[in-house]
N, C-alpha and C. Protein backbone atom coordinates (compact mmCIF):
# COMPACT_ATOMS: atom_id res chain seq x y z
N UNK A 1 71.99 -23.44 68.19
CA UNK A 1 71.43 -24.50 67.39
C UNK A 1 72.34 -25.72 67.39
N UNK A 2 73.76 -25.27 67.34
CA UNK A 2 75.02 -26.58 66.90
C UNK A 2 74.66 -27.25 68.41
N UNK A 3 74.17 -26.31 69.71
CA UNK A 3 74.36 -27.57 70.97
C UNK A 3 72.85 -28.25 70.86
N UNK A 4 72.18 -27.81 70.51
CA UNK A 4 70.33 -28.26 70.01
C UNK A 4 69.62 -27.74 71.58
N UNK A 5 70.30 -26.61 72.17
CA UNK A 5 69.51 -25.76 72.56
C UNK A 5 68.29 -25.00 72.63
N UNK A 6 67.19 -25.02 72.50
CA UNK A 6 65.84 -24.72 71.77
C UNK A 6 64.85 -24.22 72.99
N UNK A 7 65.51 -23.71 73.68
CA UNK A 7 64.76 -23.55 75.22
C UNK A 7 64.09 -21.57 74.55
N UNK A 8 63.30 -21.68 74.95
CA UNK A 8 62.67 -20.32 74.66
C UNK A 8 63.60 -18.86 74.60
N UNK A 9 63.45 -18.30 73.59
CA UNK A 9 64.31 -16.84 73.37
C UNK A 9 63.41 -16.19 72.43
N UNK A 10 62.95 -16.70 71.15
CA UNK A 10 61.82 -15.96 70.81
C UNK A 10 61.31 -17.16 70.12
N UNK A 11 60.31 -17.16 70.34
CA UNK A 11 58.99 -18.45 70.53
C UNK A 11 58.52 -18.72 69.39
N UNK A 12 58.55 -19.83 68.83
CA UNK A 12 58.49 -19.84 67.15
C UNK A 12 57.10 -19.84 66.79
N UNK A 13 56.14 -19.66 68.13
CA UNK A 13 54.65 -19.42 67.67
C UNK A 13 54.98 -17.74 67.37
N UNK A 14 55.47 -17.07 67.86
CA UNK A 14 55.43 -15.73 67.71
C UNK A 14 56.12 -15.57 66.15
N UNK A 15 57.56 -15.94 65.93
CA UNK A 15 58.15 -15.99 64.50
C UNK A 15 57.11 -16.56 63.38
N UNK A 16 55.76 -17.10 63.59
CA UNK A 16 55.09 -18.00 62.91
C UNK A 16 54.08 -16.60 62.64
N UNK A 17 53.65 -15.83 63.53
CA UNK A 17 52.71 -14.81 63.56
C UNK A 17 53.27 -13.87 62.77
N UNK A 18 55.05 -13.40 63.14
CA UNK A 18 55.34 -12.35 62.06
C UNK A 18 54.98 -12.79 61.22
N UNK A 19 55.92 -14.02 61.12
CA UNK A 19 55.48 -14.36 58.96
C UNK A 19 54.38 -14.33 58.32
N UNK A 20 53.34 -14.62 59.22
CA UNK A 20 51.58 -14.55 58.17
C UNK A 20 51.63 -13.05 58.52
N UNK A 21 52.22 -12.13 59.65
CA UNK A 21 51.93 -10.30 59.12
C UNK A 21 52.41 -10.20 58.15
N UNK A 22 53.49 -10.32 58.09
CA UNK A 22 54.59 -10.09 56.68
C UNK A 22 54.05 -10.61 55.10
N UNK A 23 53.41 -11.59 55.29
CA UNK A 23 52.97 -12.38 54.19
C UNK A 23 51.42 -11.66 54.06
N UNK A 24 50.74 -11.23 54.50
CA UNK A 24 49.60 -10.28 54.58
C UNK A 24 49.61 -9.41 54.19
N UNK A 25 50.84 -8.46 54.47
CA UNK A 25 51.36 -7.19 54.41
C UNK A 25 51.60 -6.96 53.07
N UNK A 26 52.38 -8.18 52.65
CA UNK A 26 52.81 -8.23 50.60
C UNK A 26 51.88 -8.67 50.12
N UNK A 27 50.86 -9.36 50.85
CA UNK A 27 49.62 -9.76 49.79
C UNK A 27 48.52 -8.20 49.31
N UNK A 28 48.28 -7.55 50.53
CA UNK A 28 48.29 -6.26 50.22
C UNK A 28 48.61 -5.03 49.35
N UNK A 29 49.90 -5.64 49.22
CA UNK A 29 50.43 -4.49 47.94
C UNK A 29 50.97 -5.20 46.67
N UNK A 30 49.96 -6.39 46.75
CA UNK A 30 50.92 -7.13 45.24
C UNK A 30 52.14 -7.70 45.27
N UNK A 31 52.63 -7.78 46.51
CA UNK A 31 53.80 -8.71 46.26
C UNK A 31 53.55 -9.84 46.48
N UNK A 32 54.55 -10.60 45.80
CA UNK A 32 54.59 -11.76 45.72
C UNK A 32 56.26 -13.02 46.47
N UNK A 33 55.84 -13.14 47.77
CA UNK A 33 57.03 -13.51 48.60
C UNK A 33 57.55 -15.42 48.78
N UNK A 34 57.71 -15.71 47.60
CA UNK A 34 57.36 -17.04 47.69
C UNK A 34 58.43 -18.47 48.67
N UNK A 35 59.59 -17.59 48.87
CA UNK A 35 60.14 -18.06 50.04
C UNK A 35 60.16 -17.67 51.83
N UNK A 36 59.46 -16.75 51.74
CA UNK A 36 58.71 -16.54 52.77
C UNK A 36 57.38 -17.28 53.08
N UNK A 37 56.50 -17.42 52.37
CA UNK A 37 55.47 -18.36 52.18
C UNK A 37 56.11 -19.80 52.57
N UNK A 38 57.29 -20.51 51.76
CA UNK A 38 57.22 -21.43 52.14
C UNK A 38 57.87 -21.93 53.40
N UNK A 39 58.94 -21.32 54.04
CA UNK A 39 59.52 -20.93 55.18
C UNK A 39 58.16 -20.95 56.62
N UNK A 40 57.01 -19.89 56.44
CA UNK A 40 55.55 -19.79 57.11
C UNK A 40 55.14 -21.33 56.52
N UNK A 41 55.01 -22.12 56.02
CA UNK A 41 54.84 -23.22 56.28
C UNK A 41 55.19 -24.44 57.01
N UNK A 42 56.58 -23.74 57.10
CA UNK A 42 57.15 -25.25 58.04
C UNK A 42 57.05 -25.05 59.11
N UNK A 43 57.17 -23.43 59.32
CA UNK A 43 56.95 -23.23 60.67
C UNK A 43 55.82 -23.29 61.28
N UNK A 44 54.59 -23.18 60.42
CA UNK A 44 53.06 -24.04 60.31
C UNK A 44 52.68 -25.45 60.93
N UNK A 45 53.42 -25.94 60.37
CA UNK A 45 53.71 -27.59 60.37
C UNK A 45 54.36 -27.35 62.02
N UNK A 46 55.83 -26.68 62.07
CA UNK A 46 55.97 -27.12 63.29
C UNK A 46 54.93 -26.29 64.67
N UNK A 47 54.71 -25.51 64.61
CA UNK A 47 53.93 -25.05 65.33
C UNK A 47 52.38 -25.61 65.45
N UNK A 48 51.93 -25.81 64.44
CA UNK A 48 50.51 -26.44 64.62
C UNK A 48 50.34 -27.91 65.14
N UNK A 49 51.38 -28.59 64.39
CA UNK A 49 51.41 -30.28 64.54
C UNK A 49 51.93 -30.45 65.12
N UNK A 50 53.55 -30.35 65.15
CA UNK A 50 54.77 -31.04 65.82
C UNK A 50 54.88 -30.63 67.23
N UNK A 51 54.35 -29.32 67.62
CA UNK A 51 54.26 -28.82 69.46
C UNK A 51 55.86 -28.29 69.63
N UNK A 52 55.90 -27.32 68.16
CA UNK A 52 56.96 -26.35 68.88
C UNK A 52 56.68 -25.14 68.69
N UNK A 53 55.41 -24.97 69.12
CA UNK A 53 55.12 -22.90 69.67
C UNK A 53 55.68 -22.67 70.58
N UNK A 54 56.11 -23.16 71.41
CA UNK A 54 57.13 -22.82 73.20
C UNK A 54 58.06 -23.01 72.87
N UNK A 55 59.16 -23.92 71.97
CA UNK A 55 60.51 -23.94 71.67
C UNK A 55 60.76 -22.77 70.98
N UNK A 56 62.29 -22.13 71.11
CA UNK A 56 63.17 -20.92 70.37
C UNK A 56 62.76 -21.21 69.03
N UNK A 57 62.52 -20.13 68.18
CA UNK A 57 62.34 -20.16 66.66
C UNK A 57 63.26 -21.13 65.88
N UNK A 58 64.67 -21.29 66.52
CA UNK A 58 65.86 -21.99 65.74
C UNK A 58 65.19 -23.04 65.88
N UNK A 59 64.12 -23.59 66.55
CA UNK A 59 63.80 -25.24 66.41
C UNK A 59 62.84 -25.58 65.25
N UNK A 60 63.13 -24.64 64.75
CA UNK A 60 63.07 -25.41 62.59
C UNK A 60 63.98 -25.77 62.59
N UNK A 61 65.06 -25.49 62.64
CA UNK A 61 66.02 -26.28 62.22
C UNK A 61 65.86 -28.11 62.98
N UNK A 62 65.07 -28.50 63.69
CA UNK A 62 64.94 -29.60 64.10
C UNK A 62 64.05 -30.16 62.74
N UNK A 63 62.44 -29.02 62.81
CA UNK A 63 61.59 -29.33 61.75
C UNK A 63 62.52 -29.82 60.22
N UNK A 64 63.13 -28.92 60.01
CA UNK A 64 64.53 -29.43 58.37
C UNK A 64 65.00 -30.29 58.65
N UNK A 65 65.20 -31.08 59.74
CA UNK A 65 65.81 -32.27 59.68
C UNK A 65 64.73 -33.12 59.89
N UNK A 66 64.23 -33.11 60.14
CA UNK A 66 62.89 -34.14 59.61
C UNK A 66 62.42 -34.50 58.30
N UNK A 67 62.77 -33.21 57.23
CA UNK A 67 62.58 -33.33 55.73
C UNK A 67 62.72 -34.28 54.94
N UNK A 68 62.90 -35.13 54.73
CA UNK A 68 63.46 -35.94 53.91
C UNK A 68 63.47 -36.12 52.58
């Protein structure tokens, strides 16, 4: 991440898919995961909008610096 390396290792469309299993999975049994939820959002944002499903998952950390 420190060299901004982001070349594919595990694909943040795929890290985007765990999180809605995971977030499915606790909606299921009553839990309630609310930093996971919001975490599956940015990676929402970057995957849906911004066109990083093919970049390494660490390229949220690009998406967080966009935050302002």
């Amino acid at each position: 991440m420190v060299k901004g390396d982001f070349q594919p290792g595990g694909r943040s469309a795929a890290q985007l898919k765990d999180l809605r299993n995971a977030l499915n999975t606790a909606a299921e049994t009553g839990l309630v995961l609310p930093l996971a939820q919001t975490v599956t959002e940015g990676f929402a944002d970057l995957v849906d909008h911004k066109g990083g499903g093919d970049l390494d998952h660490a390229a949220y950390y690009l998406w967080l610096k966009g935050i302002t």
